[in-house]
N, C-alpha and C. Protein backbone atom coordinates (compact mmCIF):
# COMPACT_ATOMS: atom_id res chain seq x y z
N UNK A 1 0.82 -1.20 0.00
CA UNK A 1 0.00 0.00 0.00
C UNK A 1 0.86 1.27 0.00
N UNK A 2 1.59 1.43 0.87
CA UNK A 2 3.43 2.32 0.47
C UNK A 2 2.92 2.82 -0.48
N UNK A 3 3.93 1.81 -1.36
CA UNK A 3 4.57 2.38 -2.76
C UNK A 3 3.54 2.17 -3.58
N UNK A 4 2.29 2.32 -3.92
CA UNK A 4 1.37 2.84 -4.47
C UNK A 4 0.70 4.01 -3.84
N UNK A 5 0.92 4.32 -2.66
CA UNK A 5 0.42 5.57 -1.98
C UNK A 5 1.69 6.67 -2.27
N UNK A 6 3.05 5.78 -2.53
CA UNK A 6 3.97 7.27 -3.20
C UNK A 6 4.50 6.98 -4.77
N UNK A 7 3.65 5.92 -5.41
CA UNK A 7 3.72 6.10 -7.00
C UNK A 7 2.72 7.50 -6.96
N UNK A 8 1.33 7.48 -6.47
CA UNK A 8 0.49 8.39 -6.61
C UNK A 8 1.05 9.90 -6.51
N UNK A 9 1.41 9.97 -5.47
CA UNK A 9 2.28 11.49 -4.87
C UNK A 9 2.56 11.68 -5.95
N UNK A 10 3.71 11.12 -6.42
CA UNK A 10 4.62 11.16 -7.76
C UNK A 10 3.80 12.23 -9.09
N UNK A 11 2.35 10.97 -9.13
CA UNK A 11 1.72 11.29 -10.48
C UNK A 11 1.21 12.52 -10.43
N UNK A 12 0.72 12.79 -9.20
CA UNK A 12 0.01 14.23 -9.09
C UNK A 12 0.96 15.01 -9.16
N UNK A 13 2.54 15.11 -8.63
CA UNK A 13 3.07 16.08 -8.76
C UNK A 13 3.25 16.63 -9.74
N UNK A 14 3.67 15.13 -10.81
CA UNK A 14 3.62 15.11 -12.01
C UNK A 14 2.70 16.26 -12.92
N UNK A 15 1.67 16.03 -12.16
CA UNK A 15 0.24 16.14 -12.87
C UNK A 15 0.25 17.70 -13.20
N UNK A 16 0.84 18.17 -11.89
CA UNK A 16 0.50 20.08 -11.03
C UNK A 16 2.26 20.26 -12.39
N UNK A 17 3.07 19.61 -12.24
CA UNK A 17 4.29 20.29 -13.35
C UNK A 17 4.13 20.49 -14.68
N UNK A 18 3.03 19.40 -15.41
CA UNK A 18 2.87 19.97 -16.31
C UNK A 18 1.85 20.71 -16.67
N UNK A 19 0.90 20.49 -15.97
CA UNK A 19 -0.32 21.36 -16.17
C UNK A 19 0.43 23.20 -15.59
N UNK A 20 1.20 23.07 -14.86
CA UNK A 20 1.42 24.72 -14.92
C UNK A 20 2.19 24.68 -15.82
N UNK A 21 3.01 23.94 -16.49
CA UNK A 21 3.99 24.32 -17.91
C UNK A 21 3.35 25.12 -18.89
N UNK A 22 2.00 24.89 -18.92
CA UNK A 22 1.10 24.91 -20.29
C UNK A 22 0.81 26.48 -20.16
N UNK A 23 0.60 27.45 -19.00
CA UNK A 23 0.73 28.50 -18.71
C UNK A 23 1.78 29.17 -19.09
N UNK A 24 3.23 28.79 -18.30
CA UNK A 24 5.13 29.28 -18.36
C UNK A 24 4.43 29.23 -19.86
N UNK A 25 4.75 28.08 -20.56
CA UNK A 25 5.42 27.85 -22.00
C UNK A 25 4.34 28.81 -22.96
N UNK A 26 3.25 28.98 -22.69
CA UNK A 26 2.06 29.52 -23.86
C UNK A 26 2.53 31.60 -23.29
N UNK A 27 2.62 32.08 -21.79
CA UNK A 27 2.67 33.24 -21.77
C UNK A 27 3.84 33.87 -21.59
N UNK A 28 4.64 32.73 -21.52
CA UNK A 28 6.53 33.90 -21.09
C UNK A 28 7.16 33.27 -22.28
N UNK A 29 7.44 31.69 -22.35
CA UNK A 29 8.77 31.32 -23.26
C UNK A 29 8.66 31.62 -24.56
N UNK A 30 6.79 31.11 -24.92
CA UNK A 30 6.95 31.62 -26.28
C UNK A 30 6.75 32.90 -26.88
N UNK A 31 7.38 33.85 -26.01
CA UNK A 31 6.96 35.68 -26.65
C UNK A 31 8.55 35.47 -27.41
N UNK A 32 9.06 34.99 -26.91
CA UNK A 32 10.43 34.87 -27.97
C UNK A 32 10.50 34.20 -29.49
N UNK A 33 8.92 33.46 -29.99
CA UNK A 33 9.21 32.75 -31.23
C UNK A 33 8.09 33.45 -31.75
N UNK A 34 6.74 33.91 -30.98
CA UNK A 34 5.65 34.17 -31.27
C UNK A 34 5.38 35.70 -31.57
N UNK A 35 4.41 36.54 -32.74
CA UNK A 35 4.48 37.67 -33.00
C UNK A 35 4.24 38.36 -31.73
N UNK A 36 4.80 39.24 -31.64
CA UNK A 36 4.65 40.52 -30.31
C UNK A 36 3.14 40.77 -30.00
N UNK A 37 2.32 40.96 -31.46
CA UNK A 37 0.87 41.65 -31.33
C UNK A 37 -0.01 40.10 -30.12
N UNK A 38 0.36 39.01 -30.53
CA UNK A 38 -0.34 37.84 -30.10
C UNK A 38 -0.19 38.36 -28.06
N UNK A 39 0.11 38.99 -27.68
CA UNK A 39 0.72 39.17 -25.82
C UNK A 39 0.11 40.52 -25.70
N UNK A 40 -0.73 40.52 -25.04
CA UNK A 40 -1.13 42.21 -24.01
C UNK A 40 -0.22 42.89 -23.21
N UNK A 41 -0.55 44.15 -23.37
CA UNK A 41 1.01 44.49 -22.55
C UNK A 41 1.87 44.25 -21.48
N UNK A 42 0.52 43.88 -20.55
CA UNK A 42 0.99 43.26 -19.29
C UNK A 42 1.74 42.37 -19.31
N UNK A 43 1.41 41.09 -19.89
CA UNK A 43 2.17 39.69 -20.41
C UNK A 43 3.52 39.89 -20.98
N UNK A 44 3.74 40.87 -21.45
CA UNK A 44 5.31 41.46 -22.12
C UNK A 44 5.78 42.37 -21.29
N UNK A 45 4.89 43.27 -20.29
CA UNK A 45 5.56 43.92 -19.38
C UNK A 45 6.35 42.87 -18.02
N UNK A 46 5.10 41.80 -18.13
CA UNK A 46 6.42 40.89 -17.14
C UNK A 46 7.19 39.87 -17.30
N UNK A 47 7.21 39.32 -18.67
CA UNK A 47 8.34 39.31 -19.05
C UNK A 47 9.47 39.87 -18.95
N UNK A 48 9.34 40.93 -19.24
CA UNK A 48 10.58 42.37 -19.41
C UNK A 48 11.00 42.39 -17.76
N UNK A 49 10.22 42.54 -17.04
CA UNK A 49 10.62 42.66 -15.46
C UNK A 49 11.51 41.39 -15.02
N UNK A 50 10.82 40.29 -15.51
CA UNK A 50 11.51 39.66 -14.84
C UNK A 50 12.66 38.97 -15.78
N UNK A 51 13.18 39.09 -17.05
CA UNK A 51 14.21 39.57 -17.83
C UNK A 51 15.00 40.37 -16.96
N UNK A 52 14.95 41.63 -16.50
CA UNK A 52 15.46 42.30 -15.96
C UNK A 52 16.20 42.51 -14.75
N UNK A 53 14.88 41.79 -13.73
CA UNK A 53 15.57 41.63 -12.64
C UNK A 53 15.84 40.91 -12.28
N UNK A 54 16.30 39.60 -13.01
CA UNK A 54 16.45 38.35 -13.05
C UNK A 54 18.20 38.28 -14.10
N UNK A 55 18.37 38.80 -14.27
CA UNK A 55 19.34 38.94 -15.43
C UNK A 55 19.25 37.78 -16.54
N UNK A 56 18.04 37.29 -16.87
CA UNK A 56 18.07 36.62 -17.76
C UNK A 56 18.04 36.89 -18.87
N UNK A 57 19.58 36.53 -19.57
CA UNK A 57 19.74 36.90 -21.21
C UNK A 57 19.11 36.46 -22.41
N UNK A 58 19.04 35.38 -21.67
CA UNK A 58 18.09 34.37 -22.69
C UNK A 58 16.57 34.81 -22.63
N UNK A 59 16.14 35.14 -22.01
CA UNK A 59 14.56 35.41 -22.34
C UNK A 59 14.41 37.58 -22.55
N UNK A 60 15.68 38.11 -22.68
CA UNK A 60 15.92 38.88 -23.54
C UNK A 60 16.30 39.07 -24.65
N UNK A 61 17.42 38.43 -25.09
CA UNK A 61 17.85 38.45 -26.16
C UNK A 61 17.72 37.46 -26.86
N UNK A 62 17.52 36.41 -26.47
CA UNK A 62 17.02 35.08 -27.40
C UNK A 62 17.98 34.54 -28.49
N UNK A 63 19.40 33.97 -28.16
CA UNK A 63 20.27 33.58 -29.05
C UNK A 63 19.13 32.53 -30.17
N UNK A 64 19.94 32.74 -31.02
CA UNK A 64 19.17 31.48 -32.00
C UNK A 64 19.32 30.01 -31.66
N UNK A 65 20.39 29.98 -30.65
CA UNK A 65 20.69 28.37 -30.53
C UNK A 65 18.98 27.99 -28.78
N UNK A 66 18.89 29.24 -28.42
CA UNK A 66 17.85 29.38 -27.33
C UNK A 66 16.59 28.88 -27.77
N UNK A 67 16.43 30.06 -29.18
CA UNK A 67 14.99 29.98 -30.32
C UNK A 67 14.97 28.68 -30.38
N UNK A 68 16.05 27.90 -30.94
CA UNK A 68 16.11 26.43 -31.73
C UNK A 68 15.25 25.37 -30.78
N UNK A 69 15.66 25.53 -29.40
CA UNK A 69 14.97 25.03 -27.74
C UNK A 69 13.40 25.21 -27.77
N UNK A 70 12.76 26.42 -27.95
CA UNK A 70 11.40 27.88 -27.96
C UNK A 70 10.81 26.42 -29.04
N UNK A 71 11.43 26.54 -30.10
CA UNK A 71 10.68 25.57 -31.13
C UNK A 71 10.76 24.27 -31.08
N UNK A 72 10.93 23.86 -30.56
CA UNK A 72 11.08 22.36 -29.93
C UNK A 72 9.81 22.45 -28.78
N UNK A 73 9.73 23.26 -27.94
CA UNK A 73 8.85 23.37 -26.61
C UNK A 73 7.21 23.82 -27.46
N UNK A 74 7.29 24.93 -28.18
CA UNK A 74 6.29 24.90 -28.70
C UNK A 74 5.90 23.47 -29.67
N UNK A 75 6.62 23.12 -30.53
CA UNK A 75 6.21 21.60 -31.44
C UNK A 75 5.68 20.22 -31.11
N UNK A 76 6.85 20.30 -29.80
CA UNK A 76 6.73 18.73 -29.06
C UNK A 76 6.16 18.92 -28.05
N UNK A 77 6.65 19.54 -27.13
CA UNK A 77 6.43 19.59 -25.63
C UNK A 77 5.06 20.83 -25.31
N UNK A 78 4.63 21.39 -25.93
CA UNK A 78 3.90 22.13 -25.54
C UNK A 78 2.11 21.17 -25.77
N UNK A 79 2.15 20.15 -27.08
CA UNK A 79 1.29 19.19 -27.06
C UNK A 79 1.31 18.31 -25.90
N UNK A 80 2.52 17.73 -25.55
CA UNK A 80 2.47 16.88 -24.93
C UNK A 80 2.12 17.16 -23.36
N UNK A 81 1.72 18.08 -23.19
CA UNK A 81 1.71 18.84 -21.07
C UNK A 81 0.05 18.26 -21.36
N UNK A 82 -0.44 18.28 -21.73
CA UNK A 82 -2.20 18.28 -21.48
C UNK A 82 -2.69 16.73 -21.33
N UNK A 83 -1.60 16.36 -22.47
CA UNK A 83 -1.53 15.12 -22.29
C UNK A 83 -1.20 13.89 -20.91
N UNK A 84 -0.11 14.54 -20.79
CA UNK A 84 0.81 14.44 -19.82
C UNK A 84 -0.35 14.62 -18.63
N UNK A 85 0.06 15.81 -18.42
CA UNK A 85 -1.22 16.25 -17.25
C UNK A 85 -2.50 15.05 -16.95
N UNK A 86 -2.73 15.01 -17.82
CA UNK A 86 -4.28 13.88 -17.90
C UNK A 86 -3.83 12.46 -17.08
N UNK A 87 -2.98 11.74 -17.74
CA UNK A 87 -2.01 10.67 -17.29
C UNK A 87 -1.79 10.16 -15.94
N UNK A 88 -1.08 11.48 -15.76
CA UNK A 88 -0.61 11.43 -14.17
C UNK A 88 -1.66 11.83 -13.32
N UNK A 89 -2.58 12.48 -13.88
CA UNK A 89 -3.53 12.51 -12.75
C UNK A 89 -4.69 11.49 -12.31
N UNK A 90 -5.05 11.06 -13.52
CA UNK A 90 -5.89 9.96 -13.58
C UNK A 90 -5.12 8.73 -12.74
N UNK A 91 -3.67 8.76 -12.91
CA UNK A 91 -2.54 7.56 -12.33
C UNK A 91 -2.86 6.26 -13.35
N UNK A 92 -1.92 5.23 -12.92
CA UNK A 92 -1.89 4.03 -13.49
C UNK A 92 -2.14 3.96 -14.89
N UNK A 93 -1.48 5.23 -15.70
CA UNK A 93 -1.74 5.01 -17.17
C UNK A 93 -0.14 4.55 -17.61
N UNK A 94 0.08 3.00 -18.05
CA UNK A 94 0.92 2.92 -17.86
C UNK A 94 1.55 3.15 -19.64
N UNK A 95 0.68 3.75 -21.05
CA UNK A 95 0.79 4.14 -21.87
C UNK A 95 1.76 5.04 -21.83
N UNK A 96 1.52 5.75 -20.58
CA UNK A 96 2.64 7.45 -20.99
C UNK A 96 3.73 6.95 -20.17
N UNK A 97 4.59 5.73 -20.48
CA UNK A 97 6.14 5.75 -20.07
C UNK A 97 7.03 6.22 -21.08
N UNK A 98 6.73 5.69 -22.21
CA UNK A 98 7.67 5.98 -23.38
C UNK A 98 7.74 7.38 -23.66
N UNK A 99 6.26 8.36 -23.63
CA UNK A 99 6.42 9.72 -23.82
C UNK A 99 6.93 10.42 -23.16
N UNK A 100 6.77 9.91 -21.39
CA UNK A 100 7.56 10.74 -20.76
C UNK A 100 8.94 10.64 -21.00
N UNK A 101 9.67 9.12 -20.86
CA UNK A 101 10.84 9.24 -21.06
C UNK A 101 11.43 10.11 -22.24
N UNK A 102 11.10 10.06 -23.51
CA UNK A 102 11.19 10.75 -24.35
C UNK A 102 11.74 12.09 -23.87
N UNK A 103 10.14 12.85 -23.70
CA UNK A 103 10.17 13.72 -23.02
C UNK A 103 11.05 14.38 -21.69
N UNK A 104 11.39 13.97 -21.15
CA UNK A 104 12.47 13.73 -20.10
C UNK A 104 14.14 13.78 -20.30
N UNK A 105 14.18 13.25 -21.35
CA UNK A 105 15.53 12.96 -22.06
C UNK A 105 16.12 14.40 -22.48
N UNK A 106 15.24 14.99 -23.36
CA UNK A 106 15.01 16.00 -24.16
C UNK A 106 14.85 17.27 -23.26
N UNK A 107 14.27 16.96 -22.65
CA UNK A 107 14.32 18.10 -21.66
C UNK A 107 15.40 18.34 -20.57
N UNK A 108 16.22 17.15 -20.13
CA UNK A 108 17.22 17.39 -19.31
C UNK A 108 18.49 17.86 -20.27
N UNK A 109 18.69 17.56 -21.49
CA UNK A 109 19.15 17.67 -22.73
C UNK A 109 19.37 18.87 -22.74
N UNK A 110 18.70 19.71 -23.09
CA UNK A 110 18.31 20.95 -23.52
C UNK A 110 18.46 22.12 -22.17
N UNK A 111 18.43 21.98 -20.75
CA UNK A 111 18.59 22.60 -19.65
C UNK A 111 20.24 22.36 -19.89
N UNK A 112 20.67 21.30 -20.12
CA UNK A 112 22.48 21.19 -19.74
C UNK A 112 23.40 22.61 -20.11
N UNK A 113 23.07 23.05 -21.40
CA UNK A 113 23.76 24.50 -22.19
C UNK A 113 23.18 25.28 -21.61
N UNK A 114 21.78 25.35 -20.84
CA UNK A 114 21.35 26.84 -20.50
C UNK A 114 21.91 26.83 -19.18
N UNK A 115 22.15 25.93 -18.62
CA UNK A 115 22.73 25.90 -17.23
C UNK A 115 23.84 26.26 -17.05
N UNK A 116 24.77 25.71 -18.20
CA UNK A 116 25.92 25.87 -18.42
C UNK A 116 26.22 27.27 -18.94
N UNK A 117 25.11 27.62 -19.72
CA UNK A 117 25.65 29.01 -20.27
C UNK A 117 25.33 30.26 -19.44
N UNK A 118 24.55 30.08 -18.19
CA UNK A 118 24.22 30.72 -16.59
C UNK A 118 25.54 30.90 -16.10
N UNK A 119 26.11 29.45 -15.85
CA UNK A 119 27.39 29.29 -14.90
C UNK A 119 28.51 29.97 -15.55
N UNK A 120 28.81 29.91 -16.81
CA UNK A 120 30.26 29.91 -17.15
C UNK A 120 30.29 31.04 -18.41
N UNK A 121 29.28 31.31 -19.03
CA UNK A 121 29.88 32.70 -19.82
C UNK A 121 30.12 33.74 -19.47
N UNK A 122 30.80 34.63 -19.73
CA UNK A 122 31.45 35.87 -19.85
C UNK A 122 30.48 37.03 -19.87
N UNK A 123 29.87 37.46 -18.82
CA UNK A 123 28.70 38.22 -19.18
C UNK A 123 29.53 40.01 -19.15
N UNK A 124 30.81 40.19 -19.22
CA UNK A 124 31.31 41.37 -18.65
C UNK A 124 31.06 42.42 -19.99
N UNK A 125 31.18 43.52 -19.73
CA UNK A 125 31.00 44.54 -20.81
C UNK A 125 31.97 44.44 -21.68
N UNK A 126 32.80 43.44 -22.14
CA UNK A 126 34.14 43.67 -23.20
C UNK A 126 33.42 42.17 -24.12
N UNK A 127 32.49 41.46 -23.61
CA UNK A 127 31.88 40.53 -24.25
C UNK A 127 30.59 40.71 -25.04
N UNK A 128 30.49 39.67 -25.98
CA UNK A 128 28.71 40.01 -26.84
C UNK A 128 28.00 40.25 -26.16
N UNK A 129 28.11 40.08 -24.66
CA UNK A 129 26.42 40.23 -23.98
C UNK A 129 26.33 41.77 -23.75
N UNK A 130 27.83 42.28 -23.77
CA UNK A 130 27.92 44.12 -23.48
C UNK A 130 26.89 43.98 -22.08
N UNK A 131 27.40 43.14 -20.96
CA UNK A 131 27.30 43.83 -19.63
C UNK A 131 25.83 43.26 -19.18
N UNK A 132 24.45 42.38 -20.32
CA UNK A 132 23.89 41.71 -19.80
C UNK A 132 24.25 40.28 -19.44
N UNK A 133 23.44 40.03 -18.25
CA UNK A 133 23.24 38.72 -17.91
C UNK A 133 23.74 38.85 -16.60
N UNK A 134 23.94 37.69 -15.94
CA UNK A 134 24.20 37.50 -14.46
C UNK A 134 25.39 37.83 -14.30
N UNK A 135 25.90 39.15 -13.54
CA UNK A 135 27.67 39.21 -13.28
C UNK A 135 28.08 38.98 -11.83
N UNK A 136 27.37 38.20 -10.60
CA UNK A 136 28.00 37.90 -9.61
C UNK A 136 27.63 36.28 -9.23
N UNK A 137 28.42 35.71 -8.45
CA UNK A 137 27.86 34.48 -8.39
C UNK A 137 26.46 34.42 -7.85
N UNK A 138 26.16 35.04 -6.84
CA UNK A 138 24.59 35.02 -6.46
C UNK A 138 24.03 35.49 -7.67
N UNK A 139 24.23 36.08 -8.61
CA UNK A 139 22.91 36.46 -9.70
C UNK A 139 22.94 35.14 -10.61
N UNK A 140 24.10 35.07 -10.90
CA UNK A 140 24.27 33.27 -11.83
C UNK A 140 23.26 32.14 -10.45
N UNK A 141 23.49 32.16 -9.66
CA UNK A 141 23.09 30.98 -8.81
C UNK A 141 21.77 31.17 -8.65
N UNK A 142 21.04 32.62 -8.79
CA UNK A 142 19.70 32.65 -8.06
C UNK A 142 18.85 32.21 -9.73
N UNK A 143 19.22 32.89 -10.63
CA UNK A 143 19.04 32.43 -12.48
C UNK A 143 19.44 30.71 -12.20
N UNK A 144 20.55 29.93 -11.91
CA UNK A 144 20.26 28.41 -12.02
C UNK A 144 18.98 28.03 -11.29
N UNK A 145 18.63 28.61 -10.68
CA UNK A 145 17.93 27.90 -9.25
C UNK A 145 16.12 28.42 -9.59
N UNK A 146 16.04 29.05 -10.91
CA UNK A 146 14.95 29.43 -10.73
C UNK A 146 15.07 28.35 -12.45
N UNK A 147 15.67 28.28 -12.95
CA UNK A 147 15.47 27.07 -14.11
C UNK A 147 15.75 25.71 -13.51
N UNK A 148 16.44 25.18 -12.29
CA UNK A 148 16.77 24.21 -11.81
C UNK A 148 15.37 22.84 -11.97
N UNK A 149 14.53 23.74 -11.32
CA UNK A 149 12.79 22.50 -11.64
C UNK A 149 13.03 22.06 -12.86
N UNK A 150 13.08 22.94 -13.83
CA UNK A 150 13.04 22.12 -15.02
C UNK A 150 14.18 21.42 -15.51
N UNK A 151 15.04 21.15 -14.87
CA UNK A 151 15.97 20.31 -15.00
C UNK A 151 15.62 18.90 -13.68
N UNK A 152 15.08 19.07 -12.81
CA UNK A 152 15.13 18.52 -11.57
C UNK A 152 14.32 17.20 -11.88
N UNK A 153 12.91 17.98 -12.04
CA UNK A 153 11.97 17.49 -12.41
C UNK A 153 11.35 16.42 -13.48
N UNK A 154 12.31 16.60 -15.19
CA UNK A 154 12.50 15.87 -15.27
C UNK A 154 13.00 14.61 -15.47
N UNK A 155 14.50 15.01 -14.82
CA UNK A 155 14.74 13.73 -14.05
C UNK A 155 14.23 13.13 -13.48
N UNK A 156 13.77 12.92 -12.19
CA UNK A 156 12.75 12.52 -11.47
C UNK A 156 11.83 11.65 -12.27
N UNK A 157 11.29 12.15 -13.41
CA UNK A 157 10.14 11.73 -14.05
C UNK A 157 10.87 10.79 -14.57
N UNK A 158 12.32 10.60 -15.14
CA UNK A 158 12.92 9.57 -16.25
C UNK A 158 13.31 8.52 -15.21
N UNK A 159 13.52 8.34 -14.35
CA UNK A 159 14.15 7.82 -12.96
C UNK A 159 13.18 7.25 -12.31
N UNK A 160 11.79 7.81 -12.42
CA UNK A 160 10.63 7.47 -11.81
C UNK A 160 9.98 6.30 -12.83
N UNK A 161 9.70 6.57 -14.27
CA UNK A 161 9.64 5.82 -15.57
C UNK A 161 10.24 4.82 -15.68
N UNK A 162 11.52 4.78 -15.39
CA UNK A 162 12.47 3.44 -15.91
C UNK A 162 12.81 2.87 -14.63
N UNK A 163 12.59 3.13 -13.82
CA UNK A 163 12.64 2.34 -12.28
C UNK A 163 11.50 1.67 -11.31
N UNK A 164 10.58 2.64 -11.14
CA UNK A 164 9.30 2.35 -10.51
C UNK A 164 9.13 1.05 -11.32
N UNK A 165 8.35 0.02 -10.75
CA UNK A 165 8.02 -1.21 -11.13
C UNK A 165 6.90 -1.38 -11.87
N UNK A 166 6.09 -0.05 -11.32
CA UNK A 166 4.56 -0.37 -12.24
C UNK A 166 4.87 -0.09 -13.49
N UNK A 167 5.98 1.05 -13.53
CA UNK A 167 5.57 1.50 -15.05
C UNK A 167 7.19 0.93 -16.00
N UNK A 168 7.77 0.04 -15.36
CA UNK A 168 8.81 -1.05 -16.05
C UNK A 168 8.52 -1.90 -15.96
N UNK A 169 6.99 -2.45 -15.28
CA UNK A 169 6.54 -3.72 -15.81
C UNK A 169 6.49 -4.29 -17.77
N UNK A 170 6.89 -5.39 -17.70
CA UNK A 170 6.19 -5.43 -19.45
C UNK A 170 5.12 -6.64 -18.95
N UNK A 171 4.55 -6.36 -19.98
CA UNK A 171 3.36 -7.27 -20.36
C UNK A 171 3.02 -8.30 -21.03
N UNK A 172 3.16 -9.18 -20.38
CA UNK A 172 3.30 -10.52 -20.66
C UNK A 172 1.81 -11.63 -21.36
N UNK A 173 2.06 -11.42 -22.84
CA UNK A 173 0.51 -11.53 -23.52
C UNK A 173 1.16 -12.66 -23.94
N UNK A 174 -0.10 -13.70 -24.57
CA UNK A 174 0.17 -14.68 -24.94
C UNK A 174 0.36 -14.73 -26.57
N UNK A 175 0.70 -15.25 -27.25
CA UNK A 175 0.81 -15.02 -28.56
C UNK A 175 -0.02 -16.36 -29.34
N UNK A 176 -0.96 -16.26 -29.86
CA UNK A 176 -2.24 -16.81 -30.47
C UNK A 176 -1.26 -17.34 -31.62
């Protein structure tokens, strides 16, 4: 009874991560791929704020290798949260292993360079960023730590997928 009372935990958490993704990804990430007119001002005014006081370069300036990420989240991953969402909440759908893993892969994938490019580029005024982005370790650390979930998380989910027993069971059919 346990470990079906904390597979469940799991699914719901599951459930609450992607169902708020579908919010993040539709009103902040994609103002970077999507026309300007599609966002009310507010929705671009906090963006911009928290661009700002966040020193995040990436959801200012939007390198193209960032965009390349934006279109991937809108294509794949922005279908797949509702989905997702449904899954884990309902529990015991043991259909959505392969998508999550997928999903999971790709997404820890894709956090590794932005994490990396938090920690270790050159944000000083003699560099391309000309003086944006995080220039002390607390501004780099408080920027990892506010993308960290989405790196955390899905791990967890790929770890949870390929380990948990219910959902690495196979299915043992008879063949007619």
């Amino acid at each position: 009874m346990g470990a079906v009372r904390a597979r469940r935990c799991l699914e719901y958490l599951m459930g609450f991560y992607f169902l708020s993704h579908i919010p993040i990804t539709l009103f902040l990430d994609l103002q970077g791929l999507l026309p300007r007119e599609l966002y009310p001002d507010q929705v671009r005014n906090l963006l911009q704020w928290y661009s700002t006081e966040f020193k995040d370069y990436l959801m200012e300036d939007r390198p193209m290798w960032f965009r390349s990420f934006l279109v991937c989240e809108l294509v794949f991953q922005l279908p797949f949260f509702p989905i997702a969402a449904y899954a884990f909440f309902k529990g015991s759908c043991r259909w959505i292993r392969t998508p999550a893993v997928i999903y999971s892969v790709h997404t820890v994938t894709t956090l590794i360079p932005i994490l990396a490019s938090f920690l270790f580029d050159d944000f000083s005024k003699t560099s391309h960023f000309r003086g944006r982005g995080p220039q002390t370790l607390s501004e780099r650390l408080t920027l990892v730590s506010i993308y960290a979930p989405y790196l955390l998380i899905p791990l967890t989910l790929l770890l949870f997928m390929l380990r948990n027993p219910y959902y690495n069971h196979e299915d043992k059919r008879k063949k007619k």
